[in-house]
N, C-alpha and C. Protein backbone atom coordinates (compact mmCIF):
# COMPACT_ATOMS: atom_id res chain seq x y z
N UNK A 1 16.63 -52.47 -23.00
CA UNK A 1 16.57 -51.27 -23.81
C UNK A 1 16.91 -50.06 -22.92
N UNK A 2 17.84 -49.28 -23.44
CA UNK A 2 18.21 -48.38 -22.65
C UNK A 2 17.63 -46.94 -23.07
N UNK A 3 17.31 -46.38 -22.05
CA UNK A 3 16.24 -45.09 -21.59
C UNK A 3 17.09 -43.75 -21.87
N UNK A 4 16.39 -42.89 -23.03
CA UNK A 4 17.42 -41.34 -22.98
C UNK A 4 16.66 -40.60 -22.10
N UNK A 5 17.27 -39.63 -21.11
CA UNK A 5 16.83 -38.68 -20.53
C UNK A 5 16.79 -37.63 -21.41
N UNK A 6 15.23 -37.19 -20.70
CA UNK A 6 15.43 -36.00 -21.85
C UNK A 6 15.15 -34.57 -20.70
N UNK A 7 16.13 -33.48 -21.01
CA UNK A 7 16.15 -32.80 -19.96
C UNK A 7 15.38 -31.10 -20.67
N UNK A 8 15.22 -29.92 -19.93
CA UNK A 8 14.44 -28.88 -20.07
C UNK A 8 15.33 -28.31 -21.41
N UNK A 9 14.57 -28.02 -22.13
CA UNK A 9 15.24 -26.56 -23.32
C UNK A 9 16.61 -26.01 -22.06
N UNK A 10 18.12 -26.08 -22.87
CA UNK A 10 19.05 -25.92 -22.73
C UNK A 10 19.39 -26.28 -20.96
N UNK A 11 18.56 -27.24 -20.61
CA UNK A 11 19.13 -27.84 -19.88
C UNK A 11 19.84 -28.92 -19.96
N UNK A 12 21.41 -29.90 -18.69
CA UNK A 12 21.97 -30.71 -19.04
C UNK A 12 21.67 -31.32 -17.39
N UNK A 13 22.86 -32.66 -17.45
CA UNK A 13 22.71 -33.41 -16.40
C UNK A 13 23.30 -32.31 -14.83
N UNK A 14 24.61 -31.70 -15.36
CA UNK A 14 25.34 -30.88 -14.67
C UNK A 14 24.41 -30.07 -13.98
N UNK A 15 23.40 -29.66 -14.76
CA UNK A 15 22.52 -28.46 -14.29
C UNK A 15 21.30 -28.77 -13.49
N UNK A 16 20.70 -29.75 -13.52
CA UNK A 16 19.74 -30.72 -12.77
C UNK A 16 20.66 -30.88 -11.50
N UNK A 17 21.74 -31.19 -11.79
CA UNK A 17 22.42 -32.05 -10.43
C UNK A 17 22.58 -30.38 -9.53
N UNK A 18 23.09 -29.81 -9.77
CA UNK A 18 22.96 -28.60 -9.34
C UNK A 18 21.74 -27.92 -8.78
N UNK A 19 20.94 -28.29 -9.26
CA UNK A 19 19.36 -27.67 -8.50
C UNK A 19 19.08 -28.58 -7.68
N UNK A 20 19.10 -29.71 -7.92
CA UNK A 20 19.18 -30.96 -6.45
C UNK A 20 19.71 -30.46 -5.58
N UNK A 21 20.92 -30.19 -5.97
CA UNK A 21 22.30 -30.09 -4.60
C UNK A 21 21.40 -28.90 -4.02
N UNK A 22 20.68 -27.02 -4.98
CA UNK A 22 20.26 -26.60 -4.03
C UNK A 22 19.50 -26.65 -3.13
N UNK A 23 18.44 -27.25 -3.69
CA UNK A 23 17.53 -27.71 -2.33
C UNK A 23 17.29 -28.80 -1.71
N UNK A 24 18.42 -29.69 -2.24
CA UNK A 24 18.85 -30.46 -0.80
C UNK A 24 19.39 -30.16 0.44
N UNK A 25 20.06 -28.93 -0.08
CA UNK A 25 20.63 -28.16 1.45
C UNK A 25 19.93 -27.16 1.55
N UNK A 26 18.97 -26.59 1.37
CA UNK A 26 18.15 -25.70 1.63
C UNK A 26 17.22 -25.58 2.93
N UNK A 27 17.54 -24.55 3.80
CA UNK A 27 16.50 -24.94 5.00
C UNK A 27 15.15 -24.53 4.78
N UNK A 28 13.85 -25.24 5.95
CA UNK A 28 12.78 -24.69 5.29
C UNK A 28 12.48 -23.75 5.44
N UNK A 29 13.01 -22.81 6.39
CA UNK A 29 12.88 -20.90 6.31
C UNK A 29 13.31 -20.49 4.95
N UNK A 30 14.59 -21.07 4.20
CA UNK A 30 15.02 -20.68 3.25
C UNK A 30 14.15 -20.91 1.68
N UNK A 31 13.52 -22.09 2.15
CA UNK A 31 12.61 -22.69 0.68
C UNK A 31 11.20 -21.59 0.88
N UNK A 32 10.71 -21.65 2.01
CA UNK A 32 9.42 -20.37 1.83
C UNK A 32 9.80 -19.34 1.81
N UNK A 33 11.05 -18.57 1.90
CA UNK A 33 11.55 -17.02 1.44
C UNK A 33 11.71 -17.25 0.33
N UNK A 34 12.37 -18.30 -0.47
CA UNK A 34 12.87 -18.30 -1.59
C UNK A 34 11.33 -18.21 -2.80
N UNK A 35 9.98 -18.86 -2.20
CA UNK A 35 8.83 -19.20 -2.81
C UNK A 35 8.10 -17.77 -2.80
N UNK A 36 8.21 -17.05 -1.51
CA UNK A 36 7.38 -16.34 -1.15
C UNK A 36 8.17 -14.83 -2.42
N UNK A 37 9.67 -15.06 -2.11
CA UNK A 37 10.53 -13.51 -3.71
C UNK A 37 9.34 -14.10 -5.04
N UNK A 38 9.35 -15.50 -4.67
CA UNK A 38 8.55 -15.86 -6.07
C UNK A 38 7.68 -14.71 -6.41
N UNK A 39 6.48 -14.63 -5.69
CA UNK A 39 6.06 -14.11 -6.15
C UNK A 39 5.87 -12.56 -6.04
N UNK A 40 6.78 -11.83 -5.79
CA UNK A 40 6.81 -10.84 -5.96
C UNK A 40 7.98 -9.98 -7.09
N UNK A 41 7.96 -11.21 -7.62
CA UNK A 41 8.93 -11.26 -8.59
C UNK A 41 7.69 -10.33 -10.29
N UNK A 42 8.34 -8.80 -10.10
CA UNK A 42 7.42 -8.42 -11.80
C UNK A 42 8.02 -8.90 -12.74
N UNK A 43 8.38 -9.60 -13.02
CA UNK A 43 8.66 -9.97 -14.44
C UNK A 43 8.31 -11.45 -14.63
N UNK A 44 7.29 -12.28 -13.83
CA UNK A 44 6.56 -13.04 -14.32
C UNK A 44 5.09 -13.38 -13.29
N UNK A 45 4.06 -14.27 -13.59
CA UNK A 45 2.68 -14.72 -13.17
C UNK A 45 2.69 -15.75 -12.77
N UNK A 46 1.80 -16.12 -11.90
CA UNK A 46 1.58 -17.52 -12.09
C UNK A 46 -0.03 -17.32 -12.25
N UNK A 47 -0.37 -18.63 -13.07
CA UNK A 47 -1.11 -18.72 -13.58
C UNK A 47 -1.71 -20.81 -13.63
N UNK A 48 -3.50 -20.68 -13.24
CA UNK A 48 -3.45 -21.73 -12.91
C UNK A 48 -4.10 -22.11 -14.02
N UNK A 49 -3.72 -22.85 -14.63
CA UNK A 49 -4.33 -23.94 -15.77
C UNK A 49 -4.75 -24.79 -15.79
N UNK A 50 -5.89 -25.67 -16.43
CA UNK A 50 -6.18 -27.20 -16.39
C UNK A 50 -5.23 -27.99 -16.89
N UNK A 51 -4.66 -29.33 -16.08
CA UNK A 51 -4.14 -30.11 -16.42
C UNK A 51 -4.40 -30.32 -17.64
N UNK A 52 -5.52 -30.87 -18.45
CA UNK A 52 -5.40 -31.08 -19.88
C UNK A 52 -4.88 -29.71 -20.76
N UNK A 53 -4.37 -28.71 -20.92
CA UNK A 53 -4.02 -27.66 -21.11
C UNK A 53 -2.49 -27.89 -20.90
N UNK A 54 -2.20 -28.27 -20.01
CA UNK A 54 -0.72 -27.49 -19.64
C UNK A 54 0.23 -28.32 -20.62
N UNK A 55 0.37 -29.09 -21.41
CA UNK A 55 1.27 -29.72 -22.22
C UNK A 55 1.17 -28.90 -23.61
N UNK A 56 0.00 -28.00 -23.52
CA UNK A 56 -0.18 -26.85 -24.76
C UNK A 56 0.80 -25.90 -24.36
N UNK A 57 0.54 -25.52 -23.32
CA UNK A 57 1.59 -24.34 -22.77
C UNK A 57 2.81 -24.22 -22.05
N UNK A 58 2.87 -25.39 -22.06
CA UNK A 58 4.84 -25.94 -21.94
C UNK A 58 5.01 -26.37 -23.30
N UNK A 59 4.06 -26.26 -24.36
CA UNK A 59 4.83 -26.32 -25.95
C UNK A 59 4.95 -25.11 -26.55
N UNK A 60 3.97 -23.71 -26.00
CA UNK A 60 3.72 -22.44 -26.68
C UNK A 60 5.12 -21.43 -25.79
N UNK A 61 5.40 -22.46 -24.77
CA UNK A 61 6.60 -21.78 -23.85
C UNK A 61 7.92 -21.76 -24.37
N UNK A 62 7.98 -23.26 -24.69
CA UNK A 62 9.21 -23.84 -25.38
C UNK A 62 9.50 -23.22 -26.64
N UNK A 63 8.16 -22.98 -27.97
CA UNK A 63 8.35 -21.88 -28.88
C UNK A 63 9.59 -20.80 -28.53
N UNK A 64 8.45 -19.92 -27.50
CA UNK A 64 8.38 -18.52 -27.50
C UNK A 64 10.05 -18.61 -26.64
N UNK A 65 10.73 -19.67 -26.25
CA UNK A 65 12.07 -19.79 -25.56
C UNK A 65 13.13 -19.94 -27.03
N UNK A 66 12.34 -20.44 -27.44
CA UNK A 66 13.38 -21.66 -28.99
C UNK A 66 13.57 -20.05 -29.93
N UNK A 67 12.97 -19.24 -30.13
CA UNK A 67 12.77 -17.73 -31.31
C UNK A 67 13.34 -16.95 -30.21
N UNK A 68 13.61 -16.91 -29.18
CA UNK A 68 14.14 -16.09 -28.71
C UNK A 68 16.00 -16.04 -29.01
């Protein structure tokens, strides 16, 4: 039986393979600068949730992505 991948809201294979490729070549000075813009990034949070929770809010995400 053959297996569908199922990939992110308007994501494809092209685009996965592409985020591989970046941080496969990514050095690790480059992956903790790149983590650390994270968060100084205003236009989003992070925010820590309980595991039993977070499949609520990768569905209230996917909404609020899908009406946009």
């Amino acid at each position: 039986m053959a297996t569908q991948n199922q990939f992110p809201l308007s994501w494809d294979e092209k685009r996965v393979r592409q985020m591989i490729e970046h941080y496969d070549r990514q050095s690790e000075d480059e992956s903790v600068a790149e983590d650390e813009a994270a968060f100084d990034n205003q236009d989003q949070a992070f925010v820590q949730v309980p595991l039993e929770l977070l499949p609520l809010v990768r569905e209230l995400i996917a909404k609020h992505y899908a009406s946009v």
